[in-house]
C-alpha atoms as a PDB file:
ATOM      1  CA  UNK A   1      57.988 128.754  77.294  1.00  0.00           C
ATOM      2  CA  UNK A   2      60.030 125.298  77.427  1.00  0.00           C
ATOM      3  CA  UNK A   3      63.374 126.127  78.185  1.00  0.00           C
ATOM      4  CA  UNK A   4      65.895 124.240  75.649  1.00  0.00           C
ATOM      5  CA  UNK A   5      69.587 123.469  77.151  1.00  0.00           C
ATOM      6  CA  UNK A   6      71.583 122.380  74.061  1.00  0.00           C
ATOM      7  CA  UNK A   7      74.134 119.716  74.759  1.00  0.00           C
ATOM      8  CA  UNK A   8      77.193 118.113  72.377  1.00  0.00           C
ATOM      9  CA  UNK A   9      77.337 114.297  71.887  1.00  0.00           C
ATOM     10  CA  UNK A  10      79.671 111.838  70.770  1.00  0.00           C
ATOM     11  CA  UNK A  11      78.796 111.850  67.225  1.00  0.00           C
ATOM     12  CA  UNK A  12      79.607 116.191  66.305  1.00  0.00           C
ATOM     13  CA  UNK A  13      76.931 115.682  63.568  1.00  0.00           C
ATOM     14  CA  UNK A  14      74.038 115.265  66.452  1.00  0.00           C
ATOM     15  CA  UNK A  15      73.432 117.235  69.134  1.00  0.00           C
ATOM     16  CA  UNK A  16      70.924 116.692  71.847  1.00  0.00           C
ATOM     17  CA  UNK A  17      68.573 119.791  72.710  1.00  0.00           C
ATOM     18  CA  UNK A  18      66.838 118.742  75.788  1.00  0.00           C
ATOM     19  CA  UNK A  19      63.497 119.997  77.699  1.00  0.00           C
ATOM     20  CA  UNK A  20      63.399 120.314  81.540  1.00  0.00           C
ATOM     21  CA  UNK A  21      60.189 117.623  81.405  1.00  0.00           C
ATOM     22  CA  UNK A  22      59.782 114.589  79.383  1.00  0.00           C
ATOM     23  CA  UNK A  23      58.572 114.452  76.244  1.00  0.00           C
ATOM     24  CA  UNK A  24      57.433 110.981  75.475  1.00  0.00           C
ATOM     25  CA  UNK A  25      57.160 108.458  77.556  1.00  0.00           C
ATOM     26  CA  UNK A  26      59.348 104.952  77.591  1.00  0.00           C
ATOM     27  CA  UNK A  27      59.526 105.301  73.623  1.00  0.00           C
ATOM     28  CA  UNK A  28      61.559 106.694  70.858  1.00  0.00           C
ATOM     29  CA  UNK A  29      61.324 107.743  67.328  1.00  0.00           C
ATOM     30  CA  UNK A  30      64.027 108.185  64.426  1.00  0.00           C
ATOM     31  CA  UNK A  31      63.054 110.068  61.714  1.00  0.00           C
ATOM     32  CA  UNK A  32      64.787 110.341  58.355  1.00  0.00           C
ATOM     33  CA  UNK A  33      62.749 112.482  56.509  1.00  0.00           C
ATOM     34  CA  UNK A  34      59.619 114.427  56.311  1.00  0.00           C
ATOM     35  CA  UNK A  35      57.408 111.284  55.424  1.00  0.00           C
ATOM     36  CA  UNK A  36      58.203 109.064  57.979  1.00  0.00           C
ATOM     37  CA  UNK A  37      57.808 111.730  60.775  1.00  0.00           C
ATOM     38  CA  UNK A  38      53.721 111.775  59.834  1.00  0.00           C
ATOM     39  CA  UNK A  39      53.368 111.589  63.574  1.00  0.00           C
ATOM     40  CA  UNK A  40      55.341 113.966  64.639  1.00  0.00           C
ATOM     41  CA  UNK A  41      54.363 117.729  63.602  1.00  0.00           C
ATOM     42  CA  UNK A  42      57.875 119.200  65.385  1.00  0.00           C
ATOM     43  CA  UNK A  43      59.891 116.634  63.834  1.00  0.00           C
ATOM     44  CA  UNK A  44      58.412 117.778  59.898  1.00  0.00           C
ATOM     45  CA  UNK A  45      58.776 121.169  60.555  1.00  0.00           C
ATOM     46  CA  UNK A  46      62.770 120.433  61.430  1.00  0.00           C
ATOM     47  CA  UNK A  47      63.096 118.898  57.972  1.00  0.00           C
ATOM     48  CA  UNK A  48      61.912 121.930  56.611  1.00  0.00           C
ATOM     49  CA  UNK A  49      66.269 122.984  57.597  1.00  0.00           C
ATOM     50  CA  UNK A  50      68.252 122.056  54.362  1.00  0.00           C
ATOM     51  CA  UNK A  51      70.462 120.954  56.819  1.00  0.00           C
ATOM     52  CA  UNK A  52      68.634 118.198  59.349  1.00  0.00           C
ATOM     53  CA  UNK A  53      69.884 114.692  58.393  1.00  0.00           C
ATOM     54  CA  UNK A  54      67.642 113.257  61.100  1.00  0.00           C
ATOM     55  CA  UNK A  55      65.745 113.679  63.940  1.00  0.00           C
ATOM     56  CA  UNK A  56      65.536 111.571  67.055  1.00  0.00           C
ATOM     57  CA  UNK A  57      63.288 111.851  69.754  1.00  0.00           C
ATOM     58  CA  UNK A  58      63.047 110.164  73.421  1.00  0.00           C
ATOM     59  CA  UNK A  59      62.997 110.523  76.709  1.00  0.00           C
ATOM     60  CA  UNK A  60      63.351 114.650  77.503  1.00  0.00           C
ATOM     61  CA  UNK A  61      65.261 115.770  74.385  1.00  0.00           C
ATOM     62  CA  UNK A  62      65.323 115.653  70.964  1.00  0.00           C
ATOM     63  CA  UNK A  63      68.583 114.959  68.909  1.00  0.00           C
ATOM     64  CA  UNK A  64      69.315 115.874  65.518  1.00  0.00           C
ATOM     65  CA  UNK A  65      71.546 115.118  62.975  1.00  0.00           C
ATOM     66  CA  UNK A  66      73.301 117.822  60.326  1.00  0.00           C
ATOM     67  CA  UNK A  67      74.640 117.372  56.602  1.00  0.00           C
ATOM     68  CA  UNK A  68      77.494 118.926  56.748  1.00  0.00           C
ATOM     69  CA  UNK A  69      76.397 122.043  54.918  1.00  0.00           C
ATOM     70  CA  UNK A  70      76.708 123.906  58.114  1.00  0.00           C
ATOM     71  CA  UNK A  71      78.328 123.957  61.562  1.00  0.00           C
ATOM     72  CA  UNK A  72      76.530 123.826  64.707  1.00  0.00           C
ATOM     73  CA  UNK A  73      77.597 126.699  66.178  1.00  0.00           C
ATOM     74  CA  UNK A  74      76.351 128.989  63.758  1.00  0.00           C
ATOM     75  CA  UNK A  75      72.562 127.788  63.784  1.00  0.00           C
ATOM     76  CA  UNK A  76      72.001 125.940  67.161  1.00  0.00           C
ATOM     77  CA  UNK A  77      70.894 129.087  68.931  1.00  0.00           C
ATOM     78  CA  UNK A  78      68.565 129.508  65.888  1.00  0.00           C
ATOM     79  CA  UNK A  79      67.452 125.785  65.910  1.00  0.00           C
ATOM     80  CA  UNK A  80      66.469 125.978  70.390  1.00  0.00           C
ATOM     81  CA  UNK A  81      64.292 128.638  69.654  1.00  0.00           C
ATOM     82  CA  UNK A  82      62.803 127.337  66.796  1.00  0.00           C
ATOM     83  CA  UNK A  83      61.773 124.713  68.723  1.00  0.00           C
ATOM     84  CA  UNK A  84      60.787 126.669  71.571  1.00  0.00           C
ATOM     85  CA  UNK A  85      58.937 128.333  70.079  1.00  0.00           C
ATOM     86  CA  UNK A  86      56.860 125.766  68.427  1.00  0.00           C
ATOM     87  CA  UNK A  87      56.493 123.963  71.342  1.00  0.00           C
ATOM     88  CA  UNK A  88      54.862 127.063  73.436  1.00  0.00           C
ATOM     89  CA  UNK A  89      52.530 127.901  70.499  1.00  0.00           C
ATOM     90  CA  UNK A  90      50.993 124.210  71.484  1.00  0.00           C
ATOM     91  CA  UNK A  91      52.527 122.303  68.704  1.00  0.00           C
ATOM     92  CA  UNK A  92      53.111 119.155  69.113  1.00  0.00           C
ATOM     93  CA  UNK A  93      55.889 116.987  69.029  1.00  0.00           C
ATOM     94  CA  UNK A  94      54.622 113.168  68.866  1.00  0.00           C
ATOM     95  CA  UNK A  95      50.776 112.472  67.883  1.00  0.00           C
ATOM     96  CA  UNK A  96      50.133 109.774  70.697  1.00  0.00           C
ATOM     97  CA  UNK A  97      47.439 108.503  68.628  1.00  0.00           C
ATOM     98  CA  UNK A  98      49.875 107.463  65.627  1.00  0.00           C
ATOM     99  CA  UNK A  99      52.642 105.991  67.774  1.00  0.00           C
ATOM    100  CA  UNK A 100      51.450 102.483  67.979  1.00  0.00           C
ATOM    101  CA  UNK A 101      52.224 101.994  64.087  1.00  0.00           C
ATOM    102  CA  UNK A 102      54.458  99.637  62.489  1.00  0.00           C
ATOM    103  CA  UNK A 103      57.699  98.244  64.355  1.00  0.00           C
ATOM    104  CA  UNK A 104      60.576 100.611  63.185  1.00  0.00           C
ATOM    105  CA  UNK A 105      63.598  99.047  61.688  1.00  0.00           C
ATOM    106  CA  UNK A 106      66.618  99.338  63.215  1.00  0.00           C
ATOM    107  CA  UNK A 107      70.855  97.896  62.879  1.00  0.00           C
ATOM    108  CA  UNK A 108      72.121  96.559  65.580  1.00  0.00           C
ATOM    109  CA  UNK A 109      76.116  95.098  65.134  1.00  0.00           C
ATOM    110  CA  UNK A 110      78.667  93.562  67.489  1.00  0.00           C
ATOM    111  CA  UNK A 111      82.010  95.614  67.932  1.00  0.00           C
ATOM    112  CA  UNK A 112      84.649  94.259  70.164  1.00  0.00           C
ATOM    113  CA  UNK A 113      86.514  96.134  73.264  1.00  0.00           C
ATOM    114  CA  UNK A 114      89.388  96.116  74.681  1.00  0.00           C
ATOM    115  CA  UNK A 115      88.346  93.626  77.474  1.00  0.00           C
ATOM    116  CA  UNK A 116      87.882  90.342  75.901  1.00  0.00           C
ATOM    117  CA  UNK A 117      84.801  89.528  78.584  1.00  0.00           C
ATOM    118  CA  UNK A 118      83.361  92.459  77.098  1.00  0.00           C
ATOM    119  CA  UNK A 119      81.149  92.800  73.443  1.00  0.00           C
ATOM    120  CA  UNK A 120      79.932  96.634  72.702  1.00  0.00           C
ATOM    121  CA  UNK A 121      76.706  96.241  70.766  1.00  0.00           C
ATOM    122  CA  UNK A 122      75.640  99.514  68.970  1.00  0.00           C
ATOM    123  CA  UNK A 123      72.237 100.461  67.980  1.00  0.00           C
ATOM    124  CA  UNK A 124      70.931 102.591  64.684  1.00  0.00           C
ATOM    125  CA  UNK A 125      68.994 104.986  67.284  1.00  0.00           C
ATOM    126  CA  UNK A 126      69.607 106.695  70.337  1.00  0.00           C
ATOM    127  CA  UNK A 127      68.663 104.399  73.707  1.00  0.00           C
ATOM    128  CA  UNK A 128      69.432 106.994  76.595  1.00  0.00           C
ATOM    129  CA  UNK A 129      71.070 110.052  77.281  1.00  0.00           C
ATOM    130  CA  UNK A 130      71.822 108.378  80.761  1.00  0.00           C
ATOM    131  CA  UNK A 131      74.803 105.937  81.208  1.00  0.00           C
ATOM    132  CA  UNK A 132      73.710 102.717  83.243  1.00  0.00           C
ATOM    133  CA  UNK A 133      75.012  99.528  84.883  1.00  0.00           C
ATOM    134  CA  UNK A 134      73.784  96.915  85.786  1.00  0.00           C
ATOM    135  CA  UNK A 135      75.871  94.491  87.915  1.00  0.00           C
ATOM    136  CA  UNK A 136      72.771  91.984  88.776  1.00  0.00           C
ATOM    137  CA  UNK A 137      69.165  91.546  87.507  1.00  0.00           C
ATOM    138  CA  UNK A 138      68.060  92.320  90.845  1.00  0.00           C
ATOM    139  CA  UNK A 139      69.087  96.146  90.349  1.00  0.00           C
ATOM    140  CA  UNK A 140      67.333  96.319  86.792  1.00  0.00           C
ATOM    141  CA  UNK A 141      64.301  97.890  87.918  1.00  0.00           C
ATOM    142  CA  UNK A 142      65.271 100.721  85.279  1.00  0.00           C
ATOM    143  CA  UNK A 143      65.652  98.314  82.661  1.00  0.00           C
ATOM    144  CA  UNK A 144      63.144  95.881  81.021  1.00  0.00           C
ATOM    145  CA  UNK A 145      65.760  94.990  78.610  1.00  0.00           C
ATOM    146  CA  UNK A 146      68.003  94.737  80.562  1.00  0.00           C
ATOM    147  CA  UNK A 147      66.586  92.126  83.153  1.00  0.00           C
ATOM    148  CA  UNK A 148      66.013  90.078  79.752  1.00  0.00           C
ATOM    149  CA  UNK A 149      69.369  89.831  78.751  1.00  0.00           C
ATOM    150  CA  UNK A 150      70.115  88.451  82.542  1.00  0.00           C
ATOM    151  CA  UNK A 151      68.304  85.474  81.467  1.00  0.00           C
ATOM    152  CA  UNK A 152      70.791  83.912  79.476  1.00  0.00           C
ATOM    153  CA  UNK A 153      73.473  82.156  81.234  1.00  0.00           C
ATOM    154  CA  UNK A 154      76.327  83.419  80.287  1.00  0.00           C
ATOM    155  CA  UNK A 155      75.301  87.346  80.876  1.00  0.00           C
ATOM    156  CA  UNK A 156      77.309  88.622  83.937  1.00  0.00           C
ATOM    157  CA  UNK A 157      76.721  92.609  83.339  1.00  0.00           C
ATOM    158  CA  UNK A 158      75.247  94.999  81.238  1.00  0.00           C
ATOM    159  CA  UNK A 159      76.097  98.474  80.474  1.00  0.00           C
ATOM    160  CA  UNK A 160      73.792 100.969  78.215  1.00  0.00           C
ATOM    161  CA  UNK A 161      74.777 104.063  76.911  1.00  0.00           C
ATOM    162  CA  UNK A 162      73.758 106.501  74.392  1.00  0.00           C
ATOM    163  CA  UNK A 163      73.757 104.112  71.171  1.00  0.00           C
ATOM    164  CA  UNK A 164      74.856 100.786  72.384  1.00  0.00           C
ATOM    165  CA  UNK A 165      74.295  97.989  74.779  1.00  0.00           C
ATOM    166  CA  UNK A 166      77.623  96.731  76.531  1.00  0.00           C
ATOM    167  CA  UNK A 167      77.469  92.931  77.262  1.00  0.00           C
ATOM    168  CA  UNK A 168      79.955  91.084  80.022  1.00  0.00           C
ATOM    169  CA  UNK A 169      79.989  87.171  79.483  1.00  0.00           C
ATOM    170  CA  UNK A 170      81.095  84.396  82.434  1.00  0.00           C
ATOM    171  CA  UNK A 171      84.063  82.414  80.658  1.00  0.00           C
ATOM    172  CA  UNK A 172      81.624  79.661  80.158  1.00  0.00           C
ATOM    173  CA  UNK A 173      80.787  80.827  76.719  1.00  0.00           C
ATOM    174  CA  UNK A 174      82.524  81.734  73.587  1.00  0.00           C
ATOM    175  CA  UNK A 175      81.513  85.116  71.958  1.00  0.00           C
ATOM    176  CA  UNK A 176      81.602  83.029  68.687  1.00  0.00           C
ATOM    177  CA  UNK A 177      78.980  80.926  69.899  1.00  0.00           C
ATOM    178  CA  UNK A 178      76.780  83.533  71.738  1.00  0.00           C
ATOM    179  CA  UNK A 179      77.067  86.999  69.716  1.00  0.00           C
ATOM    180  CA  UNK A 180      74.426  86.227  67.037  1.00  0.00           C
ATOM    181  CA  UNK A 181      71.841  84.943  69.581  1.00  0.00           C
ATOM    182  CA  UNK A 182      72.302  88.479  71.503  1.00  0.00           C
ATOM    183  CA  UNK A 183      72.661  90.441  68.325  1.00  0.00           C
ATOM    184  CA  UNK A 184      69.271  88.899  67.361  1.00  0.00           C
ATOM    185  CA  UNK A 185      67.393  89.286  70.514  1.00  0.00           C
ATOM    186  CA  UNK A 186      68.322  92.573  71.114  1.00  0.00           C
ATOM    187  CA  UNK A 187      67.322  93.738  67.827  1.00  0.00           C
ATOM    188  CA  UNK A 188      63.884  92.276  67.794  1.00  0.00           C
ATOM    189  CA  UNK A 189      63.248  92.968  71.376  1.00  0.00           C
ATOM    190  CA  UNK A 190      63.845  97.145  70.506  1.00  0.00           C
ATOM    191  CA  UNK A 191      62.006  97.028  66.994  1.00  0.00           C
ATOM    192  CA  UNK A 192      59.066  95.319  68.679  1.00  0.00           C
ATOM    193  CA  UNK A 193      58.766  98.451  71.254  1.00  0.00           C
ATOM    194  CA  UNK A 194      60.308  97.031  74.249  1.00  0.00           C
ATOM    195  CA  UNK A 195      61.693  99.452  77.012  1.00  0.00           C
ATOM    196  CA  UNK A 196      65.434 100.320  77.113  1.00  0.00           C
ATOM    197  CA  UNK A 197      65.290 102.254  80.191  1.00  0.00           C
ATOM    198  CA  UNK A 198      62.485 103.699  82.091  1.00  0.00           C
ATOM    199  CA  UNK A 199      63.851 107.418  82.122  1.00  0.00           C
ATOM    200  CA  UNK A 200      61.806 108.287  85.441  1.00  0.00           C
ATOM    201  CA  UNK A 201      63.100 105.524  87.614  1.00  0.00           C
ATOM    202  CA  UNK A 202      66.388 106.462  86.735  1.00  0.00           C
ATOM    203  CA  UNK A 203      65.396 109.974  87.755  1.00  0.00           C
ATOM    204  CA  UNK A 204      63.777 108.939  91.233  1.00  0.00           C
ATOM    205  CA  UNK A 205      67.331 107.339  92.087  1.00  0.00           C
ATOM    206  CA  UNK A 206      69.061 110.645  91.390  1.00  0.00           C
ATOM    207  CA  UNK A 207      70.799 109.870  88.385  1.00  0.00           C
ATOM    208  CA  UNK A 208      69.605 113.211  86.372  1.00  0.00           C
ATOM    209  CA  UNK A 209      71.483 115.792  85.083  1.00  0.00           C
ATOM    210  CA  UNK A 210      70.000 118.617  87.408  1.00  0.00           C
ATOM    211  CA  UNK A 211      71.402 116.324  89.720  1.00  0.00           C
ATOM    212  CA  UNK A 212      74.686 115.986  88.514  1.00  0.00           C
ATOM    213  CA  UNK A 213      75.195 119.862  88.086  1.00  0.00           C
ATOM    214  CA  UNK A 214      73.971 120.724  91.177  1.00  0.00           C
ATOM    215  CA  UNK A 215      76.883 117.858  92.913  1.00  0.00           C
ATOM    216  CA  UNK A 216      79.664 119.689  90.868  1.00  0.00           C
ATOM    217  CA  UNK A 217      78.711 123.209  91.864  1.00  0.00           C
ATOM    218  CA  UNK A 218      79.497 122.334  95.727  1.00  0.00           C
ATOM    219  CA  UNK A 219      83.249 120.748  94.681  1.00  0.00           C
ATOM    220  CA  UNK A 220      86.870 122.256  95.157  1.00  0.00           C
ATOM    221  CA  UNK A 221      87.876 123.989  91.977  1.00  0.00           C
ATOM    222  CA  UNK A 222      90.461 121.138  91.186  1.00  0.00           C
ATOM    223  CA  UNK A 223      87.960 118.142  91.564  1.00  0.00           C
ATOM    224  CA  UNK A 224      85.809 120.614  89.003  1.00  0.00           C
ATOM    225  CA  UNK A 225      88.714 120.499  86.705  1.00  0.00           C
ATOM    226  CA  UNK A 226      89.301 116.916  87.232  1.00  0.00           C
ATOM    227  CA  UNK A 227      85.794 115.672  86.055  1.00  0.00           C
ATOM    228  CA  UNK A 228      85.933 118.576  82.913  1.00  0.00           C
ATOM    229  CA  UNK A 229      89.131 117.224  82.186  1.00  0.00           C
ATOM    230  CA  UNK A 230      87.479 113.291  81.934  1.00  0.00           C
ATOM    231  CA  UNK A 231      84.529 114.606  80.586  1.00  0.00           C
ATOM    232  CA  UNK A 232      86.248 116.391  77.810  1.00  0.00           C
ATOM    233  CA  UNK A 233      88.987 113.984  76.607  1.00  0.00           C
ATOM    234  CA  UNK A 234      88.508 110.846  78.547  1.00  0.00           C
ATOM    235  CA  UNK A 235      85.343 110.045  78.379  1.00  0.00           C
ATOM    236  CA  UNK A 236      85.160 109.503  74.371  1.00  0.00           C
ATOM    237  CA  UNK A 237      87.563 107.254  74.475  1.00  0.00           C
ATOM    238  CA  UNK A 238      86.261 105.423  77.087  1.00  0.00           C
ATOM    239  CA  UNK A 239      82.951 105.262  75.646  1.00  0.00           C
ATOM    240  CA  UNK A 240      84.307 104.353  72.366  1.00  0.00           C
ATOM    241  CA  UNK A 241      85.417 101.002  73.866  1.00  0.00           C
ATOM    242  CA  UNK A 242      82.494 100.252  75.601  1.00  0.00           C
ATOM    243  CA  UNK A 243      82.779 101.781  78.302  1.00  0.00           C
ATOM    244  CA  UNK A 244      82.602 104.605  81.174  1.00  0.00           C
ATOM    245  CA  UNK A 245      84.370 106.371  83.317  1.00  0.00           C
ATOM    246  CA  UNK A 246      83.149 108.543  86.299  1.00  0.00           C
ATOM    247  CA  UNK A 247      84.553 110.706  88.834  1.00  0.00           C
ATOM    248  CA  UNK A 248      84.295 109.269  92.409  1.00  0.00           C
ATOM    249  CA  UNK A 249      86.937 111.759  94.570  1.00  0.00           C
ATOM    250  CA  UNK A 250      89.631 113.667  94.817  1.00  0.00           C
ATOM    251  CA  UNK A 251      91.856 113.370  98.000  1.00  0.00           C
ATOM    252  CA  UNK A 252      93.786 116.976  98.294  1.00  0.00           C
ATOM    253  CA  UNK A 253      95.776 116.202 101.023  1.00  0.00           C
ATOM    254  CA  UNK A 254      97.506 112.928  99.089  1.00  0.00           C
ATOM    255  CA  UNK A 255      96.971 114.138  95.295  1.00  0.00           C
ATOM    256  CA  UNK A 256      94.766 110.997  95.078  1.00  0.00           C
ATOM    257  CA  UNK A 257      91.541 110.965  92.575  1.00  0.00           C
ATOM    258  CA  UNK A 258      89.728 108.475  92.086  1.00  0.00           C
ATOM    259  CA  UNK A 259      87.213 107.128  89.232  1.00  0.00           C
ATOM    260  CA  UNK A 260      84.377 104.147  89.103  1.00  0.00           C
ATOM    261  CA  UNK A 261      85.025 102.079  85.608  1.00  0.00           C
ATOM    262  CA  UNK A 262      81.983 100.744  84.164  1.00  0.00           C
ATOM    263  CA  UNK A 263      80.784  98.612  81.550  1.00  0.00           C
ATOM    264  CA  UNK A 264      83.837  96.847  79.328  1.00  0.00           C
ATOM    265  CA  UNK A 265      85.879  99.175  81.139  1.00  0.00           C
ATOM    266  CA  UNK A 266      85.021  97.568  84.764  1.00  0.00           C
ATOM    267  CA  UNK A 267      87.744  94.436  85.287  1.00  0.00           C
ATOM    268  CA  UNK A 268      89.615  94.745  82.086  1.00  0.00           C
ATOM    269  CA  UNK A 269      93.079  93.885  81.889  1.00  0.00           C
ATOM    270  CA  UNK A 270      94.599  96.973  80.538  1.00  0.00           C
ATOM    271  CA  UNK A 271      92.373  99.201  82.900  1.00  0.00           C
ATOM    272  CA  UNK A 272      95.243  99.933  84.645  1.00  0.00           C
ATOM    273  CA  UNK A 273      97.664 100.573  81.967  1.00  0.00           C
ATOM    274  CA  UNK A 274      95.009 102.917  80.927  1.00  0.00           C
ATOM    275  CA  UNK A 275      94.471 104.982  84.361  1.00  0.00           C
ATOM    276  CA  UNK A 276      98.385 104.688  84.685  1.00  0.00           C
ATOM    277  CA  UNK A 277     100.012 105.716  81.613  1.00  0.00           C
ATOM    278  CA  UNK A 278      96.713 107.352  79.959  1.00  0.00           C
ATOM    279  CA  UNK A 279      94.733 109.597  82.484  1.00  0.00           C
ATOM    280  CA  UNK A 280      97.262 109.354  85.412  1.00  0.00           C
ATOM    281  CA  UNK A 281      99.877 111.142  83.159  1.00  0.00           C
ATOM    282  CA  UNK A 282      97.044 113.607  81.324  1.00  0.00           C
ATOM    283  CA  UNK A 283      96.299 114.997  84.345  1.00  0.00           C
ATOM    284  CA  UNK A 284      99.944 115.021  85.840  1.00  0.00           C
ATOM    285  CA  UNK A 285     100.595 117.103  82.376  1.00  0.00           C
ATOM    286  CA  UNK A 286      96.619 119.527  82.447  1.00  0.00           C
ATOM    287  CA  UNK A 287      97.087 120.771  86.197  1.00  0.00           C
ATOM    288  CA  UNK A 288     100.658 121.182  86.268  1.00  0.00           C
ATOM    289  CA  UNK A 289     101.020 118.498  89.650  1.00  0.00           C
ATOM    290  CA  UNK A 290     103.372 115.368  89.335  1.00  0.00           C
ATOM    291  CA  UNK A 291     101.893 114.403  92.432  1.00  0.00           C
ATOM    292  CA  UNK A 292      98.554 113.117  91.231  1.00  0.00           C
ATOM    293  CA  UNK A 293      97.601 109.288  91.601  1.00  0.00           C
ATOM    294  CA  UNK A 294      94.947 107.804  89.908  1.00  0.00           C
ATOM    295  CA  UNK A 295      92.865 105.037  91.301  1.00  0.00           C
ATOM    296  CA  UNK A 296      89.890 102.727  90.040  1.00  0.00           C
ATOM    297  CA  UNK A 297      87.504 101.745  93.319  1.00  0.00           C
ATOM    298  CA  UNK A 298      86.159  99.040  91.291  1.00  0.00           C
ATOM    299  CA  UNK A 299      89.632  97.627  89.539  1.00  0.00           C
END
């Protein structure tokens, strides 16, 4: 039997229930009701729940989205083995033969950050459950799209998460002048099938969740609390902007932790008003230590 790990998102309408393998490969599907998930025998028997909104599929998990008729917690345990269940019976979840059909629609809107170099551009489906940067184009292997946005002139970085696509510009340009043409391209370039991210080369670097987990079991109790701490009420926020934030160290001996900033988070002006008088003081306050310092290795 596939073994489904459920797992919260942004959004507390969706949540993500993920397999240990891959599901489909260097696509994704959005489904909002049972017609237009013809191709996908799991995803109609999901809509069969008065409650599923809709249902997203990609990479190793699928994600769906509740009416607010019920809570989470009271059918997600119900929901995993559903899907378990159908899913060892042999049912499948994407007909391969139906998923070169007609481009899929999608939204795609410009939402401004914090740092004025940076424009957050969020997406009508889910891209990744892995957050990405990409400094150069020489280190988007990963990401097809990605190495086309490098193209234009005025790209300096790009940053995908979850939903959105975070873009930093040289000063050369206006965002006036350049948002549309990005808006445009990256809209197109997703509804005509182009890859995000390639899932399994961001797996062969490492950057997996096993991965992750298996990094935080071998830390001291207080870096554990640390990165549970930004994971839990940092990390929104962040995210929210544009942005990420991730855990690099935690020095015991001078109360010193620091954090990587990425996407419109990495060189933005209030950055350090933020680590200072946001998550400097949070933790100061959660672990009870007036000592702590925090400090961005990429600020």
């Amino acid at each position: 039997m596939s073994k489904i790990t459920i797992k919260e998102t942004q959004n507390p309408s969706i949540l993500k229930f993920e397999f240990e393998d891959f599901i489909t490969k260097n696509e994704s599907f959005e489904f909002k009701n049972i017609d237009e998930a013809h191709n996908s025998p799991l995803a109609q028997q999901l809509f069969y729940l008065p409650f599923v909104k809709t249902v997203y599929i990609s990479g190793n998990f699928i994600a769906i989205e509740k009416y607010n008729i019920v809570e989470w917690e009271d059918v997600k345990s119900a929901v995993a083995e559903q899907i378990e269940s159908f899913v060892s019976n042999g049912g499948i979840i994407i007909s391969v033969e139906e998923t070169k059909t007609k481009k899929q629609p999608i939204t795609v809107y410009g939402e401004s950050t914090p740092n004025p170099a940076a424009l957050k551009f969020v997406v009508s489906k889910m891209l990744t459950k892995n957050s990405v940067e990409f400094k150069n184009i020489d280190e988007t292997a990963a990401s097809p799209l990605a190495k086309e946005l490098f193209k234009f002139p005025y790209v300096k970085e790009v940053f995908i998460d979850e939903n959105y696509i975070s873009v930093i510009k040289y000063e050369i340009n206006d965002w006036q002048d350049i948002t549309l043409e990005l808006r445009s391209f990256i809209k197109q370039y997703i509804e005509n099938g182009g890859i995000v991210l390639d899932e399994s080369l961001l797996v062969a670097k490492g950057i997996s969740e096993d991965a992750k987990a298996q990094d935080f079991d071998k830390l001291d109790v207080t870096s554990q609390q640390i990165i549970n701490i930004l994971e839990e009420y940092v990390k929104p926020a962040v995210q929210a902007d544009g942005g990420n934030i991730l855990f690099e160290s935690y020095n015991e001996n001078d109360k010193t932790v620091k954090v990587i900033l990425q996407g419109a988070c990495s060189g933005c002006p209030s950055s350090t008003f933020t680590l200072k008088s946001g998550i400097e003081n949070m933790l100061k306050s959660m672990l009870n230590d007036e000592a702590i310092k925090v400090e961005a290795v990429n600020a």
